[in-house]
C-alpha atoms as a PDB file:
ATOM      1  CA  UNK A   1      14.945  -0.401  23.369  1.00  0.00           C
ATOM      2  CA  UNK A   2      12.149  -0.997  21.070  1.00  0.00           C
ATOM      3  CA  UNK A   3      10.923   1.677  18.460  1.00  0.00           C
ATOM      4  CA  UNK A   4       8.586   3.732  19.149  1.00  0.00           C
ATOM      5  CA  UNK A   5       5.647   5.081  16.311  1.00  0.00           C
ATOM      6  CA  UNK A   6       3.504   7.847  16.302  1.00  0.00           C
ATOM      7  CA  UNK A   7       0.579   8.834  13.982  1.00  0.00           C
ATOM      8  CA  UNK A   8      -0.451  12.422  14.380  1.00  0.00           C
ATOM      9  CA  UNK A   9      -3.611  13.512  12.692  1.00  0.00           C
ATOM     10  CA  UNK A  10      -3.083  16.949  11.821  1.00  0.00           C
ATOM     11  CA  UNK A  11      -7.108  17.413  11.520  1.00  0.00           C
ATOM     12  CA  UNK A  12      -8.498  16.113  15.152  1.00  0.00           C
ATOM     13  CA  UNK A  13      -4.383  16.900  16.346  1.00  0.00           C
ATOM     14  CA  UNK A  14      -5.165  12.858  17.765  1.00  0.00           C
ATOM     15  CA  UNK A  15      -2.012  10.950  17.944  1.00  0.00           C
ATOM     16  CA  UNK A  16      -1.650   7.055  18.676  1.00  0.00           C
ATOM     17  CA  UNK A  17       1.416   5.615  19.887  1.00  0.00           C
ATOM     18  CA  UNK A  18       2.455   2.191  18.243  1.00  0.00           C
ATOM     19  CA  UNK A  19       5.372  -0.729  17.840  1.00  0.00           C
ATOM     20  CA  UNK A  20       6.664  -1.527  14.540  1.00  0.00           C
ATOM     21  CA  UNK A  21       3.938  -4.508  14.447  1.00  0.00           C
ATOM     22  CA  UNK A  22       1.032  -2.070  14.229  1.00  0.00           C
ATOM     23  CA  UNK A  23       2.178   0.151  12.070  1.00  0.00           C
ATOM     24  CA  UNK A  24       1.093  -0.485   8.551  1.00  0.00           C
ATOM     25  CA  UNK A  25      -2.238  -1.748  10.034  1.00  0.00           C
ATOM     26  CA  UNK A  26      -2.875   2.078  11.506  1.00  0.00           C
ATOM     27  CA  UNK A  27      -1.860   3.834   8.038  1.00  0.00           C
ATOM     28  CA  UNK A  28      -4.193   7.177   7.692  1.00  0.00           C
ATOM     29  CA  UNK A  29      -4.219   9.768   4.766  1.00  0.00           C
ATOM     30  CA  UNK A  30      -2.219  12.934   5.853  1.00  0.00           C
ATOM     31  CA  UNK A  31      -0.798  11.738   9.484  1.00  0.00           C
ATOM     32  CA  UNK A  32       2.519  12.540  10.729  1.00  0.00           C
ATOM     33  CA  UNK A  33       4.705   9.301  11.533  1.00  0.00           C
ATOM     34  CA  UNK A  34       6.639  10.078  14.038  1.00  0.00           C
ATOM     35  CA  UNK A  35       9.703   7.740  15.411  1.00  0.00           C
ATOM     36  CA  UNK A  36      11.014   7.698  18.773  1.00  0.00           C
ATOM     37  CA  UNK A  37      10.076  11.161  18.438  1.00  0.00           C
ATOM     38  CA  UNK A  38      11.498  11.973  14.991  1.00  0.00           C
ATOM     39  CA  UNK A  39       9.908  13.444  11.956  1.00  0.00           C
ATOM     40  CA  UNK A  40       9.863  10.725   9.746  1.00  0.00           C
ATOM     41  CA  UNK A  41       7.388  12.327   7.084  1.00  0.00           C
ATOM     42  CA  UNK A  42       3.615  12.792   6.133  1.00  0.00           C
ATOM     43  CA  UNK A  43       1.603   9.852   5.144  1.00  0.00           C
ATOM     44  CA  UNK A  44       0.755  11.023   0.969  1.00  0.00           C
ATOM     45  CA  UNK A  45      -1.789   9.229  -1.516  1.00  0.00           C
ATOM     46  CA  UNK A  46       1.141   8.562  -3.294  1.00  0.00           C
ATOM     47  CA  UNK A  47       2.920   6.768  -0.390  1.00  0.00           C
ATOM     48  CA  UNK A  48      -0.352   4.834   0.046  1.00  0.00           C
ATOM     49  CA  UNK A  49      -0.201   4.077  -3.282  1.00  0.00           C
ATOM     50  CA  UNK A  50       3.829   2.891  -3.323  1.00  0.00           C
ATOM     51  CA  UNK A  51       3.348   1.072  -0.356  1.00  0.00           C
ATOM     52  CA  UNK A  52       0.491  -1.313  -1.829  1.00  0.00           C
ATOM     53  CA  UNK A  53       2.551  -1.437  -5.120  1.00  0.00           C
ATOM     54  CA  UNK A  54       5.458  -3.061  -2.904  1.00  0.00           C
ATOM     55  CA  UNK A  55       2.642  -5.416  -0.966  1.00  0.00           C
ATOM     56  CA  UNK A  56       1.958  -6.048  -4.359  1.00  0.00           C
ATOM     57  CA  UNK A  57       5.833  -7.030  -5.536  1.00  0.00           C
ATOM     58  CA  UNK A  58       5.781  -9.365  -2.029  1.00  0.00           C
ATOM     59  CA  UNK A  59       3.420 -11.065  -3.525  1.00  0.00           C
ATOM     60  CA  UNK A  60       4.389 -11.644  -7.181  1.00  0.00           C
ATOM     61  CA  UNK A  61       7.823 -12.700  -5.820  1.00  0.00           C
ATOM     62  CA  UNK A  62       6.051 -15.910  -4.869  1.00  0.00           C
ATOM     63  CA  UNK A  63       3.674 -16.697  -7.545  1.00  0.00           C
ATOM     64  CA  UNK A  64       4.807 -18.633 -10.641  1.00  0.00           C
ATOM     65  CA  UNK A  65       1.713 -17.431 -12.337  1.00  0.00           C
ATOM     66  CA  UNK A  66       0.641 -14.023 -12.736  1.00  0.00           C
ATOM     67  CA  UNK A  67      -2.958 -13.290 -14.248  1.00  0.00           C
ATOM     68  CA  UNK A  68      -2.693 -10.786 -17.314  1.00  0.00           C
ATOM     69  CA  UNK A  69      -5.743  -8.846 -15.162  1.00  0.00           C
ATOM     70  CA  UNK A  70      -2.831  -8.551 -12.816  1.00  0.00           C
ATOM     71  CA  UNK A  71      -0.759  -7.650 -14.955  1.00  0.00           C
ATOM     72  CA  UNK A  72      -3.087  -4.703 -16.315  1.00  0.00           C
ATOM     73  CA  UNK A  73      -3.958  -3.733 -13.082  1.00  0.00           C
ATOM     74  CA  UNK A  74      -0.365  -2.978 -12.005  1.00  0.00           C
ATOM     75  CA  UNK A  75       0.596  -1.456 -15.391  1.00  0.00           C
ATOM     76  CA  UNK A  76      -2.312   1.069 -14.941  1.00  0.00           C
ATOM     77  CA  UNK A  77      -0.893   1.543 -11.230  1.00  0.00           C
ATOM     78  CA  UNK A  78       2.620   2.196 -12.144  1.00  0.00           C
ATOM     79  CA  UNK A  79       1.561   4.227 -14.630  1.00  0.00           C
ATOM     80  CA  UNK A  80      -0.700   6.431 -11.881  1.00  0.00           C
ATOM     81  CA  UNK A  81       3.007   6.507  -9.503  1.00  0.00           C
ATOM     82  CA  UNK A  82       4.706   8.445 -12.556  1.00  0.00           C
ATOM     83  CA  UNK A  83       1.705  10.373 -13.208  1.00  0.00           C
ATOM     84  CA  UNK A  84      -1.837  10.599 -11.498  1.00  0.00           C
ATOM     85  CA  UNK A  85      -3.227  12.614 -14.181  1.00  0.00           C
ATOM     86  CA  UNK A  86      -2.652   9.987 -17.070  1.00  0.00           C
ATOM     87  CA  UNK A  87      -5.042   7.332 -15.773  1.00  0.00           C
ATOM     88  CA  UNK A  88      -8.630   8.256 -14.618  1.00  0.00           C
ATOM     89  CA  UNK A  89      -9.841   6.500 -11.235  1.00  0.00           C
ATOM     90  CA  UNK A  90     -12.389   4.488 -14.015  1.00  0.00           C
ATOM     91  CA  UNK A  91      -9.929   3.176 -15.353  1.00  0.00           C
ATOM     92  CA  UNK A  92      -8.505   2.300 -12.075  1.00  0.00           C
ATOM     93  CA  UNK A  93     -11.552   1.070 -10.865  1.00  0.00           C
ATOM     94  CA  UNK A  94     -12.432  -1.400 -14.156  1.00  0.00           C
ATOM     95  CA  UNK A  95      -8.848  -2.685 -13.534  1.00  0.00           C
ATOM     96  CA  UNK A  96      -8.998  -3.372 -10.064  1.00  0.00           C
ATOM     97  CA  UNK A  97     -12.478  -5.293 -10.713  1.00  0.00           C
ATOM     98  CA  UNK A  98     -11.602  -7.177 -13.429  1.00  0.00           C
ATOM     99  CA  UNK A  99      -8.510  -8.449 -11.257  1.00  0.00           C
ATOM    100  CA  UNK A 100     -10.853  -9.219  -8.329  1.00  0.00           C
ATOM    101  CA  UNK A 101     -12.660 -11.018 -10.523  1.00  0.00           C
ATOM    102  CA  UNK A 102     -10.126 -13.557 -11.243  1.00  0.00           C
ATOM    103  CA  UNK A 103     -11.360 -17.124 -10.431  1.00  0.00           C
ATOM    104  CA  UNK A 104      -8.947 -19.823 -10.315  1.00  0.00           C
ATOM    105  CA  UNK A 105      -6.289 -21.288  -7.679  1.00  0.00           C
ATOM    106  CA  UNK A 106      -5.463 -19.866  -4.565  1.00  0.00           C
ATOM    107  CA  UNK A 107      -2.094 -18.482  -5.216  1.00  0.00           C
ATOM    108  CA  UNK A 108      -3.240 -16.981  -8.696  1.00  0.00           C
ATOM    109  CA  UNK A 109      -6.265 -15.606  -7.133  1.00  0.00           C
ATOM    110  CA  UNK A 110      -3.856 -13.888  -4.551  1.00  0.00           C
ATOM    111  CA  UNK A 111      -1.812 -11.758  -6.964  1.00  0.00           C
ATOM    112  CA  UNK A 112      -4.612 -10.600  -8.910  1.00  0.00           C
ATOM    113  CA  UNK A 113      -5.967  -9.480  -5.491  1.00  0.00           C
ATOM    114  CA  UNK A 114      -3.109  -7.398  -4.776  1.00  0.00           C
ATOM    115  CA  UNK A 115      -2.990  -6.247  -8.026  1.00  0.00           C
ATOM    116  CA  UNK A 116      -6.574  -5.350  -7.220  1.00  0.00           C
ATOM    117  CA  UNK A 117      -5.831  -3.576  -4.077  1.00  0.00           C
ATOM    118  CA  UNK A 118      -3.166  -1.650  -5.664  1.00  0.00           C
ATOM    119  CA  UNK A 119      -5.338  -0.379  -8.721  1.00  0.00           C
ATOM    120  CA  UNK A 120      -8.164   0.345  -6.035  1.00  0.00           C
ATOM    121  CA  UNK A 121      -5.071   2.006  -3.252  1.00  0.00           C
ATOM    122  CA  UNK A 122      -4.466   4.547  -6.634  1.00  0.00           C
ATOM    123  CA  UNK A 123      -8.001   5.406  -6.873  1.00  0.00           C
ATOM    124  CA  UNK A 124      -9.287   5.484  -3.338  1.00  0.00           C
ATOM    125  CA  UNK A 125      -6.237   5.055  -0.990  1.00  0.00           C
ATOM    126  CA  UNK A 126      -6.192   4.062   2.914  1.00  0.00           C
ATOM    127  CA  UNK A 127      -8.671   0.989   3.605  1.00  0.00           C
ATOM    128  CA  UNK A 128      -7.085  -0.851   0.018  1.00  0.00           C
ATOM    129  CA  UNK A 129      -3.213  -0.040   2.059  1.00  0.00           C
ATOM    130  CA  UNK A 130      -4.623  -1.923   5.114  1.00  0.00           C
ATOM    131  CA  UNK A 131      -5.699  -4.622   2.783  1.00  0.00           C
ATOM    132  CA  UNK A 132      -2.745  -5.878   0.915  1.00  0.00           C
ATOM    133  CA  UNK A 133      -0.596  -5.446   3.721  1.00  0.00           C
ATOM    134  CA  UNK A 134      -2.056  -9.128   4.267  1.00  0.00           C
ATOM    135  CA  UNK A 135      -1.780 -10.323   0.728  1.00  0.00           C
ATOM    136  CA  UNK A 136       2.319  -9.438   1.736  1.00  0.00           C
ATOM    137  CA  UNK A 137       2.660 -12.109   3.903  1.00  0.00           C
ATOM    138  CA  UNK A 138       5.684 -10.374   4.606  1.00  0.00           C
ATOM    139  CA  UNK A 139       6.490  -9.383   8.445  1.00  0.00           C
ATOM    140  CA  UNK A 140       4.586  -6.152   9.725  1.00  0.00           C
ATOM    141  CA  UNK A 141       8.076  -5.283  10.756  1.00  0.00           C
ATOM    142  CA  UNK A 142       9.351  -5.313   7.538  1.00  0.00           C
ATOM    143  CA  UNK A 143       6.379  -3.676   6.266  1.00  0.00           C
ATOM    144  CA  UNK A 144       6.714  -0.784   8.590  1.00  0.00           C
ATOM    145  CA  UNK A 145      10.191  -0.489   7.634  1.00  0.00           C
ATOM    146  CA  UNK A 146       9.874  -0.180   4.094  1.00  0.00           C
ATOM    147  CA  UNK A 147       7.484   2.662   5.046  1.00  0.00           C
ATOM    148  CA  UNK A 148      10.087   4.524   7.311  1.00  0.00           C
ATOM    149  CA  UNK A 149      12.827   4.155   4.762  1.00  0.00           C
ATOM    150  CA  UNK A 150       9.935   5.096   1.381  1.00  0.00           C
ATOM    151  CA  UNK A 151       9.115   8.686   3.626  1.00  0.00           C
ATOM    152  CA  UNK A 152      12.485   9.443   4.625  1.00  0.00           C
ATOM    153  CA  UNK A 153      14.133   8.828   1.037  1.00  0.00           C
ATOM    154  CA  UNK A 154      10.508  11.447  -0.012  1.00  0.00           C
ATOM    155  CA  UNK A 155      12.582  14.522   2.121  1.00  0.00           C
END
């Protein structure tokens, strides 16, 4: 039997069914994930956040060099994960464009985008989770399961 999600939006009360495939790709501020019926949790900034900061770790696994923007850029955003006050969404912001600014090889250019995405996922959130998740190049499967397993360990 495969595994069912659901995405309630407690606002419009709208709910989506989808597989494990979809998931990260549907990721909304404030929805309920359901599975197979189950309250898994509700969909936080924070989690957002986490969840591009892992995207992020996918992709530094792979890269034998890191750019010190991405290196910033990820400091500031672990920094925001242990506390949101102590880093202003400017500095966030100057971060996460100095990253994307990076211009050199492919695979260097890659991590300082996910660095990017993660500084810009602390500041602004939802469309930055959807973007990484590509940068992963890890399985949406795997993706959505990190996801299930970050809310449930959040209860």
């Amino acid at each position: 039997m495969t595994t069912q999600y659901t995405l309630l939006d407690p606002i419009t009360g709208r709910c989506g069914t989808l597989s494990k495939t979809l998931l990260t790709r549907n990721l909304q501020l404030n929805a309920i994930l359901l599975e197979d019926g189950e309250h898994v949790g509700i969909i936080t900034h924070r989690d957002l956040v986490s969840f591009c900061r892992w995207c992020a770790d996918q992709v530094l696994a792979r890269c034998q060099t890191v750019p010190p923007e991405a290196h910033a850029a990820l400091d500031l955003v672990d920094k925001w994960l242990e506390d949101p006050d102590s880093v202003s969404n400017e500095e966030l912001n100057a971060a996460a464009e100095a990253a994307w600014a990076v211009d050199t090889n492919a695979e260097v250019a890659r991590v300082a985008w996910a660095a990017a995405d993660a500084a810009e996922a602390a500041a602004h959130a939802t469309a930055a989770a959807a973007e990484i998740a590509d940068y992963a190049e890890v399985s949406y499967e795997a993706q959505a399961q990190w996801l299930v397993e970050h809310l449930r360990s959040a209860q």
